[in-house]
Protein backbone atom coordinates (compact mmCIF):
# COMPACT_ATOMS: atom_id res chain seq x y z
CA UNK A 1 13.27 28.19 -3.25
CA UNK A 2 12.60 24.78 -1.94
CA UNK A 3 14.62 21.95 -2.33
CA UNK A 4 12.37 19.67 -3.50
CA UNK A 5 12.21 21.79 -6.82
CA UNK A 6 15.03 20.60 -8.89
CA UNK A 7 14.47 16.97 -8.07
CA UNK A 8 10.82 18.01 -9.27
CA UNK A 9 12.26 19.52 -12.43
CA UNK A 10 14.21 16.56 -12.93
CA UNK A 11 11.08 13.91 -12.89
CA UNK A 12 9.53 15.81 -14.99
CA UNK A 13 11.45 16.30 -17.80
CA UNK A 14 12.35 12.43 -17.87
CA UNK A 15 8.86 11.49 -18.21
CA UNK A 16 7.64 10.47 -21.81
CA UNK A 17 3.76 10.99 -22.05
CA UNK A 18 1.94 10.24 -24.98
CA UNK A 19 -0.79 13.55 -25.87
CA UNK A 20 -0.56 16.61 -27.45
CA UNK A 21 -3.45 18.90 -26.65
CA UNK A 22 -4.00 22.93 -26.82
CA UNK A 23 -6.50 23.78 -23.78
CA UNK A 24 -8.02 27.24 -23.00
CA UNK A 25 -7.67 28.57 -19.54
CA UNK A 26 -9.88 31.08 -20.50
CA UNK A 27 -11.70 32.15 -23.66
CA UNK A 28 -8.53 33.98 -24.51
CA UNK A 29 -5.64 32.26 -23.11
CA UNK A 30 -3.52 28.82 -24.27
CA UNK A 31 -1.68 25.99 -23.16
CA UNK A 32 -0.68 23.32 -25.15
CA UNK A 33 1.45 20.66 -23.40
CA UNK A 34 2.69 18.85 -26.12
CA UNK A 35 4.05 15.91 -24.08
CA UNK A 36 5.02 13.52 -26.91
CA UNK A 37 7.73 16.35 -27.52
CA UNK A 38 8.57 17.63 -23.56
CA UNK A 39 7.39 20.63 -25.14
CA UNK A 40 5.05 23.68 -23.52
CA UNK A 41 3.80 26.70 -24.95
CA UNK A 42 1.37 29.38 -23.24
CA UNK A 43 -0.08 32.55 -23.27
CA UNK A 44 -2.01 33.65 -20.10
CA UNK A 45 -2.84 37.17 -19.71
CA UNK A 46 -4.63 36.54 -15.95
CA UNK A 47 -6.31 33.01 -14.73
CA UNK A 48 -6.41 31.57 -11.49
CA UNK A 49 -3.99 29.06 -10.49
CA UNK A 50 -6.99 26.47 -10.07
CA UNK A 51 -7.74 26.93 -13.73
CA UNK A 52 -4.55 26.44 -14.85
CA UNK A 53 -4.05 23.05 -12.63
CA UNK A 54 -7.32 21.98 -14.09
CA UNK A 55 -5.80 22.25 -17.49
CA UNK A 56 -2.83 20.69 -16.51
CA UNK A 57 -4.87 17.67 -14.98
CA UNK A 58 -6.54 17.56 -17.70
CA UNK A 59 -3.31 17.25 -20.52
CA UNK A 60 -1.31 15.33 -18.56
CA UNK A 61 -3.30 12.83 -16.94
CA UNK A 62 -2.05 13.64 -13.39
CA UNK A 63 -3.30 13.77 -10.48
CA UNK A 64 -2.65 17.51 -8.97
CA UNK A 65 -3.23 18.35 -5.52
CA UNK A 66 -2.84 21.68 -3.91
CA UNK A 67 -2.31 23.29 -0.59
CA UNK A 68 -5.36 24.66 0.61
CA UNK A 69 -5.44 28.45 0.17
CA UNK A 70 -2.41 28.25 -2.37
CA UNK A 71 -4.08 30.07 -5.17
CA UNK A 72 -3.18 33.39 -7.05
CA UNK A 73 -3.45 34.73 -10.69
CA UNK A 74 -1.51 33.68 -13.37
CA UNK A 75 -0.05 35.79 -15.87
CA UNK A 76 2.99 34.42 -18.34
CA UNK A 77 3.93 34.27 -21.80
CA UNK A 78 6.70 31.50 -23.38
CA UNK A 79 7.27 29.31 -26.38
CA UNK A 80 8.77 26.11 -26.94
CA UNK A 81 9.88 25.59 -22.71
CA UNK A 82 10.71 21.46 -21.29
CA UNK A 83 7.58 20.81 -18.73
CA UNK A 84 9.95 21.72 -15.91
CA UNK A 85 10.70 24.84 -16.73
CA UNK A 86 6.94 25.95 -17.92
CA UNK A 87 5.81 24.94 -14.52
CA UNK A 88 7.98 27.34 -12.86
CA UNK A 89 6.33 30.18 -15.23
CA UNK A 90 2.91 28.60 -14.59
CA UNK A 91 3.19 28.46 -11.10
CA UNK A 92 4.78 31.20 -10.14
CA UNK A 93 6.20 31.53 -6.59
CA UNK A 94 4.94 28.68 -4.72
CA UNK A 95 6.66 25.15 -4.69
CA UNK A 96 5.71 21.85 -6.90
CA UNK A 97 7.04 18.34 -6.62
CA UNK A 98 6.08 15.55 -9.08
CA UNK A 99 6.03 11.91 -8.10
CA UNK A 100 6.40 9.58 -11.23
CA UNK A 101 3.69 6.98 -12.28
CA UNK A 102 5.25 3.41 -10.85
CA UNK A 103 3.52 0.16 -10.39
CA UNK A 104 1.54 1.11 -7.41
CA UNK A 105 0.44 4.81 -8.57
CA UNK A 106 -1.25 4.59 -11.92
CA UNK A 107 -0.85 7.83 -12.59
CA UNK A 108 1.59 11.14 -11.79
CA UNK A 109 0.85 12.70 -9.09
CA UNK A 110 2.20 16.76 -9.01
CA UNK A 111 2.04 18.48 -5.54
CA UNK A 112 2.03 22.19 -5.29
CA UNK A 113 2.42 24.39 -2.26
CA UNK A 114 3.54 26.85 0.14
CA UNK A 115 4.58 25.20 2.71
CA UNK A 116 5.08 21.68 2.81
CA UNK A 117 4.20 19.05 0.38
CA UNK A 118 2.41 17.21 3.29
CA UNK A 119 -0.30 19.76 2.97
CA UNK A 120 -0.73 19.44 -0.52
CA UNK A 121 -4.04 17.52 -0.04
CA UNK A 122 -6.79 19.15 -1.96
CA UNK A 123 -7.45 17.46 -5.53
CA UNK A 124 -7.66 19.20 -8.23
CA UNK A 125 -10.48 17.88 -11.35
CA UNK A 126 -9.65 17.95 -14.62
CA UNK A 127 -11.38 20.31 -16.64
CA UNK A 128 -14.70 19.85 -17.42
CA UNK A 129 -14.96 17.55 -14.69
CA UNK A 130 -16.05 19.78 -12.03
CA UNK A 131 -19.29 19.78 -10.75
CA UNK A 132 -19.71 16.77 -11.84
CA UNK A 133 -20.66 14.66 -8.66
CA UNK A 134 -22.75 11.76 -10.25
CA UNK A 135 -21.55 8.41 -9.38
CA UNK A 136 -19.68 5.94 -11.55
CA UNK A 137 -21.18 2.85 -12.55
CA UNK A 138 -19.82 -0.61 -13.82
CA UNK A 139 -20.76 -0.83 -17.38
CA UNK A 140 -23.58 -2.80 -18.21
CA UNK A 141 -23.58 -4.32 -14.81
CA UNK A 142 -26.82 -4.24 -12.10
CA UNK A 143 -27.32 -5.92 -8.71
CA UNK A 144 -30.69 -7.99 -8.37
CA UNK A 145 -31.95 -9.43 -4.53
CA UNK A 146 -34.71 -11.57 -5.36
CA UNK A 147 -37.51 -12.24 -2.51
CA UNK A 148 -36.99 -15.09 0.16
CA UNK A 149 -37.08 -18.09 -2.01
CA UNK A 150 -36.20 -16.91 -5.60
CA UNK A 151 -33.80 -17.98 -7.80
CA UNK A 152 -31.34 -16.12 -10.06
CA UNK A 153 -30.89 -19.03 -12.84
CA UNK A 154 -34.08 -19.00 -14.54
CA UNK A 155 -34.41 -15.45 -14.48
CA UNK A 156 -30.92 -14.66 -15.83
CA UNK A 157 -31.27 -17.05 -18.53
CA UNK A 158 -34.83 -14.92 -19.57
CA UNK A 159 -32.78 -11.77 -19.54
CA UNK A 160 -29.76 -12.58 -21.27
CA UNK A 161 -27.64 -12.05 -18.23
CA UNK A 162 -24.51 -13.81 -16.65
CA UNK A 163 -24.22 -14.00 -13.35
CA UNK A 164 -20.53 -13.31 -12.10
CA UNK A 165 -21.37 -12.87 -8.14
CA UNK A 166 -23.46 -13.19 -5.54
CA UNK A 167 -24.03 -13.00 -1.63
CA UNK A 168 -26.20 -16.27 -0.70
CA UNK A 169 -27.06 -14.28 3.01
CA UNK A 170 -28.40 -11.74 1.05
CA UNK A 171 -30.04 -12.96 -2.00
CA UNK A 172 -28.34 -10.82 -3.81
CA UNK A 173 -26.42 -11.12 -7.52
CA UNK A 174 -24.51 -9.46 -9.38
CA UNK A 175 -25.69 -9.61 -13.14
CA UNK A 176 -23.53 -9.05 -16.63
CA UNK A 177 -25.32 -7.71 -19.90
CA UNK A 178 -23.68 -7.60 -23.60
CA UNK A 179 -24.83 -3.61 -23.80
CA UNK A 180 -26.03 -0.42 -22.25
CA UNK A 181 -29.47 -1.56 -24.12
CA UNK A 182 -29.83 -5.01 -22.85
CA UNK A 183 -29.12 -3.64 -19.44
CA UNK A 184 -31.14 -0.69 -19.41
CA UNK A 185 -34.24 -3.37 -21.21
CA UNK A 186 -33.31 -5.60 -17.95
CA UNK A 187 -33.88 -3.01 -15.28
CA UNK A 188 -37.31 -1.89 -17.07
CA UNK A 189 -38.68 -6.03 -16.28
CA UNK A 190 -36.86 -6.41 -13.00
CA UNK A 191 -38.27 -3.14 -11.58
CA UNK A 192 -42.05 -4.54 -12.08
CA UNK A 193 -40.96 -8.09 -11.37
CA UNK A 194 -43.04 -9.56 -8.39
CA UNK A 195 -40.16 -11.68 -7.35
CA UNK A 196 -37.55 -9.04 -7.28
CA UNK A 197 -36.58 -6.97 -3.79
CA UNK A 198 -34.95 -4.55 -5.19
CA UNK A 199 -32.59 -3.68 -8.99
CA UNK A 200 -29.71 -0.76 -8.82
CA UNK A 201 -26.32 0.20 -10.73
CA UNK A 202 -23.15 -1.64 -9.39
CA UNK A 203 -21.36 1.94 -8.52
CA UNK A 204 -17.79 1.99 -8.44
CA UNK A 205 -15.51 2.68 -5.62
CA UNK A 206 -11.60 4.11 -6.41
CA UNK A 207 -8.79 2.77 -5.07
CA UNK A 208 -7.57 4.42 -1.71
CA UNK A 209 -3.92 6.41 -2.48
CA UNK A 210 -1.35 4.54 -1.43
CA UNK A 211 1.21 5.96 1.21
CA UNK A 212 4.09 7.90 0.09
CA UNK A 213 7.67 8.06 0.99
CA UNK A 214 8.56 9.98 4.06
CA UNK A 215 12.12 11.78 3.97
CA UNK A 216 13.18 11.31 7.42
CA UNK A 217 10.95 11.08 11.38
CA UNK A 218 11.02 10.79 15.06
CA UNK A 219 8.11 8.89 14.90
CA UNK A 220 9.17 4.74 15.16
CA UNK A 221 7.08 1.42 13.98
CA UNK A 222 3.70 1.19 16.39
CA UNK A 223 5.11 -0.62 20.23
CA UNK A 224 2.41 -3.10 20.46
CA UNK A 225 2.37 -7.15 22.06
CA UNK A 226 -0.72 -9.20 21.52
CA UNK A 227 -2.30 -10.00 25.06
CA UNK A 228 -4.54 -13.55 25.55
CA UNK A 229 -8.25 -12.40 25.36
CA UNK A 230 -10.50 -11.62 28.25
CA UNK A 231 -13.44 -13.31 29.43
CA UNK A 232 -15.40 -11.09 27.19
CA UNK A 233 -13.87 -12.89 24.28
CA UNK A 234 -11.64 -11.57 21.63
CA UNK A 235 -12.30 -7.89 19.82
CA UNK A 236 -11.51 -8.26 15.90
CA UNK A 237 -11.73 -5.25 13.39
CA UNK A 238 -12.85 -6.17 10.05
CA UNK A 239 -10.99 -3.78 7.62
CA UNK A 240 -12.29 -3.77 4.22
CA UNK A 241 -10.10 -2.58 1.95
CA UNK A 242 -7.02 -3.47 -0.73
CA UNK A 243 -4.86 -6.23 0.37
CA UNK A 244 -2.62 -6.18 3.77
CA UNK A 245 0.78 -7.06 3.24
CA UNK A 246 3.25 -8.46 6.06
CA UNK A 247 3.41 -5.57 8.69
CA UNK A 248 7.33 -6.44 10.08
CA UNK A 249 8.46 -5.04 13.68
CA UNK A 250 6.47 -8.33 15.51
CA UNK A 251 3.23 -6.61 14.40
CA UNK A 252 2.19 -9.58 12.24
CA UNK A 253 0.70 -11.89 14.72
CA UNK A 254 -2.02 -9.00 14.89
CA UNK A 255 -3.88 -10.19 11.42
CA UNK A 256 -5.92 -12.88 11.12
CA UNK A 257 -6.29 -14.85 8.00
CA UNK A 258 -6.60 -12.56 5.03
CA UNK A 259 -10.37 -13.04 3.23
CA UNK A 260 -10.58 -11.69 -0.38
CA UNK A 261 -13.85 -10.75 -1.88
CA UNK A 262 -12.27 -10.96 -5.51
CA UNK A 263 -10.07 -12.57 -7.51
CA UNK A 264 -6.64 -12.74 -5.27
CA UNK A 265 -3.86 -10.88 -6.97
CA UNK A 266 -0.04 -10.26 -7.04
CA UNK A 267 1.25 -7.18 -4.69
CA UNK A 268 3.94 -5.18 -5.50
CA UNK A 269 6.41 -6.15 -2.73
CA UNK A 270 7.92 -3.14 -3.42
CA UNK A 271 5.62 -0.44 -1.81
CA UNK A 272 3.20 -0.40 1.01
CA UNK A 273 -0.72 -0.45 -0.07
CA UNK A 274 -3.18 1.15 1.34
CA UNK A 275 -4.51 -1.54 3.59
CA UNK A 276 -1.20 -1.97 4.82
CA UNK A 277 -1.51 1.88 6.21
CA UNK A 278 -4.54 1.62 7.47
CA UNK A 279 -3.89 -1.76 9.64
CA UNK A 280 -0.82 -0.51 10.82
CA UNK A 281 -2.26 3.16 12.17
CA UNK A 282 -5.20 0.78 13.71
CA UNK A 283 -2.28 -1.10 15.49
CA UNK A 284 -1.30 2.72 16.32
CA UNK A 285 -4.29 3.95 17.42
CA UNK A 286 -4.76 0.52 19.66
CA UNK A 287 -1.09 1.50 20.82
CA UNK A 288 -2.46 4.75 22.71
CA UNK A 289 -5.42 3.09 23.55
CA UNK A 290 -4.01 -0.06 25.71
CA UNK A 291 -1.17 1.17 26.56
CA UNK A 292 0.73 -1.31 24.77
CA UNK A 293 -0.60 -4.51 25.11
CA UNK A 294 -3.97 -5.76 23.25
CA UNK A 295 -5.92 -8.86 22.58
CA UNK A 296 -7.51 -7.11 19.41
CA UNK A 297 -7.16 -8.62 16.08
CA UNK A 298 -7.37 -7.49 12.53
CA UNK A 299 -9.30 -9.29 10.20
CA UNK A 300 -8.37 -8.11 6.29
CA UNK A 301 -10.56 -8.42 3.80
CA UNK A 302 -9.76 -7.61 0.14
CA UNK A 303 -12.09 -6.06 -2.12
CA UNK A 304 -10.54 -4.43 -4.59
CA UNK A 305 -7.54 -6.75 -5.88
CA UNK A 306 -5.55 -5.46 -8.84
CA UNK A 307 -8.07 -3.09 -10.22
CA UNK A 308 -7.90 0.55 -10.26
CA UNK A 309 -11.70 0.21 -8.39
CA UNK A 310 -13.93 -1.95 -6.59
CA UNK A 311 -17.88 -2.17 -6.90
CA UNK A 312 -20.50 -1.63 -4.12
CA UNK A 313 -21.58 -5.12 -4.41
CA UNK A 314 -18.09 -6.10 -3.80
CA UNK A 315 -17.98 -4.17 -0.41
CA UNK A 316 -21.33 -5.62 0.38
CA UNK A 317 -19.70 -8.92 0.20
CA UNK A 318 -16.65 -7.73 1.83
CA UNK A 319 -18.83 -6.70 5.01
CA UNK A 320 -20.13 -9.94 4.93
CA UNK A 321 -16.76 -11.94 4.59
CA UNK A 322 -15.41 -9.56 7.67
CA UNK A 323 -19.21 -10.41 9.96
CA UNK A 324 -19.04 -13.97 9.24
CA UNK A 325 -14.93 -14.03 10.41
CA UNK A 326 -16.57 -12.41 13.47
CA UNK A 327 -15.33 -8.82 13.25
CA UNK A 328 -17.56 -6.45 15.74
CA UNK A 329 -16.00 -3.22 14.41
CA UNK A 330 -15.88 -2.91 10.67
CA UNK A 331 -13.65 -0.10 9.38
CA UNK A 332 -14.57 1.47 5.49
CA UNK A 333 -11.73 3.52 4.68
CA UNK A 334 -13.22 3.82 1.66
CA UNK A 335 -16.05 5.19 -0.58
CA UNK A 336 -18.10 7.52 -3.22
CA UNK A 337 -20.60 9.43 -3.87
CA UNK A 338 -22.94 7.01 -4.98
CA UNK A 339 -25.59 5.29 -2.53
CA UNK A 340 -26.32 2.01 -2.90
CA UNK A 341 -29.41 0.42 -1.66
CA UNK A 342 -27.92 -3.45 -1.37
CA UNK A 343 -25.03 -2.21 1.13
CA UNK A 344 -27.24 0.71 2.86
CA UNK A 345 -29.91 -2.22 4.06
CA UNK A 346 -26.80 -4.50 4.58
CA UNK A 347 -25.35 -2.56 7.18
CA UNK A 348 -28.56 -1.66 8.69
CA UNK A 349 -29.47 -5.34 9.56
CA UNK A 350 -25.73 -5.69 10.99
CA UNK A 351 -26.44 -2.85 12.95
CA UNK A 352 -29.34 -3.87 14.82
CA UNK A 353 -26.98 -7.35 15.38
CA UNK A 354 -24.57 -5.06 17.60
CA UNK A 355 -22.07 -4.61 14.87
CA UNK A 356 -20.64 -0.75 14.37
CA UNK A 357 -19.57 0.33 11.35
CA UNK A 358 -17.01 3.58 10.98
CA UNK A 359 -16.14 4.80 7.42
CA UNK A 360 -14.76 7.79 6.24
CA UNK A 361 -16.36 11.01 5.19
CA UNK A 362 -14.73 12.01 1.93
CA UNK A 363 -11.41 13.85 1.22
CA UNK A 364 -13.12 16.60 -1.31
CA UNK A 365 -14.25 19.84 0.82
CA UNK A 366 -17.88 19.70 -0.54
CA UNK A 367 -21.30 19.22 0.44
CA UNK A 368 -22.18 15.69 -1.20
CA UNK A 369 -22.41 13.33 0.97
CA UNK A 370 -19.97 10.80 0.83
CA UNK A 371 -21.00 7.23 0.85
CA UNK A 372 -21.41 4.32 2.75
CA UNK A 373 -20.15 7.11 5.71
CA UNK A 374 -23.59 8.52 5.00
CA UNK A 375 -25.79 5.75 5.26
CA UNK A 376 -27.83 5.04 8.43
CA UNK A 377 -25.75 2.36 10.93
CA UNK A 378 -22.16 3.91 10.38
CA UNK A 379 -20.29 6.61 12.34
CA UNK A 380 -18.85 9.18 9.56
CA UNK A 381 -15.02 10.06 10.28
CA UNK A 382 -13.72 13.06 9.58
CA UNK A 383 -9.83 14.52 9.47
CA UNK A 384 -9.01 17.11 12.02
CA UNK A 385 -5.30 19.27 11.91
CA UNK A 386 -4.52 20.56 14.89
CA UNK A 387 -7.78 19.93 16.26
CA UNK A 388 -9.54 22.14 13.49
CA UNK A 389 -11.61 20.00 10.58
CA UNK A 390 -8.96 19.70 7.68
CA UNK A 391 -9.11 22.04 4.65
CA UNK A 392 -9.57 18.97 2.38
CA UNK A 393 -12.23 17.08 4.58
CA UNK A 394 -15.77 16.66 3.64
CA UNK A 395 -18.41 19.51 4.03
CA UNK A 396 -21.82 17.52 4.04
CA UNK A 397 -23.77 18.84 6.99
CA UNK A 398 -23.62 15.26 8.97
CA UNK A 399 -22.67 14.74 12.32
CA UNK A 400 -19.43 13.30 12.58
CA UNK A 401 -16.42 12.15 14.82
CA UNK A 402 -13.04 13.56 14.14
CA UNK A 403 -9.71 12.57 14.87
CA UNK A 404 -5.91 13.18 13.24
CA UNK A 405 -6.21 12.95 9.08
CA UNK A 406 -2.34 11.68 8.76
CA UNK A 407 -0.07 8.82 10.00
CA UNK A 408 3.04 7.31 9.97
CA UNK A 409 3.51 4.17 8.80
CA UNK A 410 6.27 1.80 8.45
CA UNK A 411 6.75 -1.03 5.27
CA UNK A 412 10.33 -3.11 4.96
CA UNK A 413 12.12 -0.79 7.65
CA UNK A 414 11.36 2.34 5.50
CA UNK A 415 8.64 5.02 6.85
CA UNK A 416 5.80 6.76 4.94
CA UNK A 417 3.41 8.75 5.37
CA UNK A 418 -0.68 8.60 4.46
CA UNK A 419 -3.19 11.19 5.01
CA UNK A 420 -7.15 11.48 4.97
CA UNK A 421 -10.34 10.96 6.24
CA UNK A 422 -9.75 6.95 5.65
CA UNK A 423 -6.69 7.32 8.50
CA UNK A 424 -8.75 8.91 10.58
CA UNK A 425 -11.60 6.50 10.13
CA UNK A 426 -8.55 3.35 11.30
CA UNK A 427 -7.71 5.72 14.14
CA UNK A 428 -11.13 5.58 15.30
CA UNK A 429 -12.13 2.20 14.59
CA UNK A 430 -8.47 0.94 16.58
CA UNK A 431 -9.62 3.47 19.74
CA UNK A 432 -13.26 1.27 19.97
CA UNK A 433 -11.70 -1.98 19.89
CA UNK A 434 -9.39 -0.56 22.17
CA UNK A 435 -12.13 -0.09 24.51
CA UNK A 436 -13.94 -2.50 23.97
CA UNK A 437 -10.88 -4.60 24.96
CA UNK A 438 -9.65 -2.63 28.01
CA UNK A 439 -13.69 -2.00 29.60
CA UNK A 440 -14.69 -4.99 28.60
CA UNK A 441 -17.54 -3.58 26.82
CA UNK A 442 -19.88 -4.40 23.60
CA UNK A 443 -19.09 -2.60 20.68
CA UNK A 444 -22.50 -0.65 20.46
CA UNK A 445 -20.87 0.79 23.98
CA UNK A 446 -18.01 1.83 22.76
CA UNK A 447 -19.13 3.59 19.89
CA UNK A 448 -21.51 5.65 22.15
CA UNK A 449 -18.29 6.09 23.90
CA UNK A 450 -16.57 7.47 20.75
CA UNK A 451 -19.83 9.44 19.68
CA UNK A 452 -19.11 11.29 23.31
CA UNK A 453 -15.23 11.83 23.23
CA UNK A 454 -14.77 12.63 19.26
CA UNK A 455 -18.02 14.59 17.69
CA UNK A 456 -16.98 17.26 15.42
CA UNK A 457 -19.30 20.13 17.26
């Protein structure tokens, strides 16, 4: 049995959720996880595992993940059992660890597997929630750009909208209704509006996990001194994202000026978020890259602050903030499955301005496309493991480049660990600039030169 069970057991009887809900794993079986009591009761006579973590998803509010290929069928009866012990029934033979909701992880996250919990990667939907691959929206919200010459006020005022954002280089605006039915009445006159360029949903982005504890490595804080810039001027990465807290191990003088596309918020000093991760594995990747010494900067721009999600017009002006600060190389760690118009033709016109975009491809093993990693203008990343594409990496038949899907990471002299397409993405993003930096090269050359050296065949 592996160790990580009773400590597993032990975090999950202490927790105190608030439901109580009977669920069917199939037309004739039950679970109800009564959670305001610690209390389990089930009857299974055969259901796959998958079922029965969708159920569990579903009743607790975690978030499950599962090694790849861990699945078998489930078969128990018991009454009355504490959530550790029913999980042990439920689960069978294979091995589950629970990491408690804290400030950084809104929710529980439960990790079952064979092997490792590192390979626990593939998240499991609540029930009734597969399949379901439209995007999310922000309620009553849409994002107007008005022609060359337009302005928002008048029209606003005609609509019964507030305006809470815009992007002046793009004409763009972000517009805030009472109602579903004043926003839905709004779109109707916008789309046949002579003015108007173009009217779409603001679609909603999810946080990025955070990195996790590691137990113990080899593997020591990224080597890397910052080198004056050559001739060629200085390379900076723009990496949109959460906030970037202070990196430690004389790593620091590697980030420019933060810029913030929202409201600035308080981060838990405490734990390391996930734009920390990602600019410290681009500081890793550039480690590799130059050998050690660099003139490549990071430029970190916030856009999701303390919410639970950001908005595609708030990576639009993200992009934006990063291209003004003069980034070359934009890394989107980052993204959904909703495709937004605003930030497609955004990136485009950077695009044909020499700038290179690399985002990641999506950490569900499905065919929808994965955006902005989709859009024309930006290099999709993918995760390999050991060279092969990772169980849990995106299936939508684009070309992509691939490169390692985990990293080690280090926040207040502790080490963790995060995993994904996004890491990849900062591994590829740091190799460019690297590059760029050591050839002396544009950035349009180096990502040719990645497009050669890392395309998933």
């Amino acid at each position: 049995m592996n160790n990580l069970r009773p400590w597993a057991v032990l975090a999950l009887t202490s927790l105190a959720l608030l439901l109580d809900r009977t669920v069917f794993a199939a037309s004739t079986d039950t679970l109800n996880w009564r959670t305001n009591q610690n209390r389990v009761t089930a009857d299974i006579k055969s259901s796959e595992l998958r079922l029965v973590l969708e159920k569990i998803a579903l009743v607790t509010g975690w978030k499950v993940y599962v090694e790849p290929e861990t699945f078998h069928l489930v078969s128990t009866k018991f009454e009355n059992l504490p959530p550790g012990d029913a999980l042990h029934h439920l689960l069978g033979d294979v091995n589950f660890a629970l990491i408690p909701a804290n400030v950084t992880n809104a929710s529980s996250k439960l990790f079952v597997f064979r092997t490792t919990m590192q390979k626990a990667t593939q998240l499991i939907h609540a029930a009734g929630l597969d399949g379901d691959h439209s995007p999310k929206v922000m309620p009553n919200e849409l994002v107007v750009r008005l022609k060359p010459g337009q302005k928002i006020e008048d029209l606003a005022r005609l609509l019964g909208a507030k305006v809470i954002g815009q992007i002046d280089s793009l004409n763009a605006y972000r517009l805030k209704f009472d109602d579903q039915a004043a926003t839905d009445a709004a779109r109707e006159q916008l789309a046949t509006n002579p003015n108007v360029a173009s009217v779409e949903d603001n679609q909603m982005i999810d946080r990025p996990t955070t990195p996790q504890p590691l137990a113990s490595t080899s593997m020591g804080p990224p080597q890397l001194q910052l080198k004056t810039p050559p001739e060629t001027g200085r390379v900076i990465i723009g990496l949109v994202d959460t906030a970037v807290q202070t990196l430690g191990n004389g790593l620091d003088s590697f980030l420019l000026k933060a810029q913030s596309a929202v409201a600035e918020s308080t981060i838990d000093p405490n734990s390391p978020t996930h734009g920390t991760g990602m600019a410290e594995t681009i500081l890793r990747s550039l480690e590799a890259t130059t050998k050690g010494g660099t003139s490549v900067q990071i430029l970190p721009v916030n856009v999701y602050g303390s919410g639970e999600t950001t908005s595609t017009f708030d990576v639009a002006n993200g992009i934006v903030l990063a291209y003004n600060g003069g980034a070359q190389v934009i890394n989107l760690s980052l993204g959904s499955e909703g495709d937004s118009q605003t930030l497609r033709d955004l990136i485009q016109q950077l695009s044909s301005k020499g700038i290179v975009f690399f985002a990641a491809k999506g950490n569900q093993p499905v065919t929808n496309p994965f955006y902005p990693a989709a859009d024309p203008g930006v290099t999709p990343v993918t995760a390999l493991d050991n060279g092969q594409l990772a169980s849990y990496a995106n299936r939508a038949d684009i070309p992509s480049v691939g490169a390692p899907g985990t990293s080690v990471i280090y926040f207040d002299g502790k080490a963790y660990y995060v995993m994904g397409t996004s890491v990849s993405t900062a591994y590829v993003s740091g190799m460019a600039a690297g590059y760029m930096d050591t050839a002396h090269k544009s950035a349009t050359d180096a990502q040719t030169f990645i497009l050669n050296k890392l395309t998933v065949k």
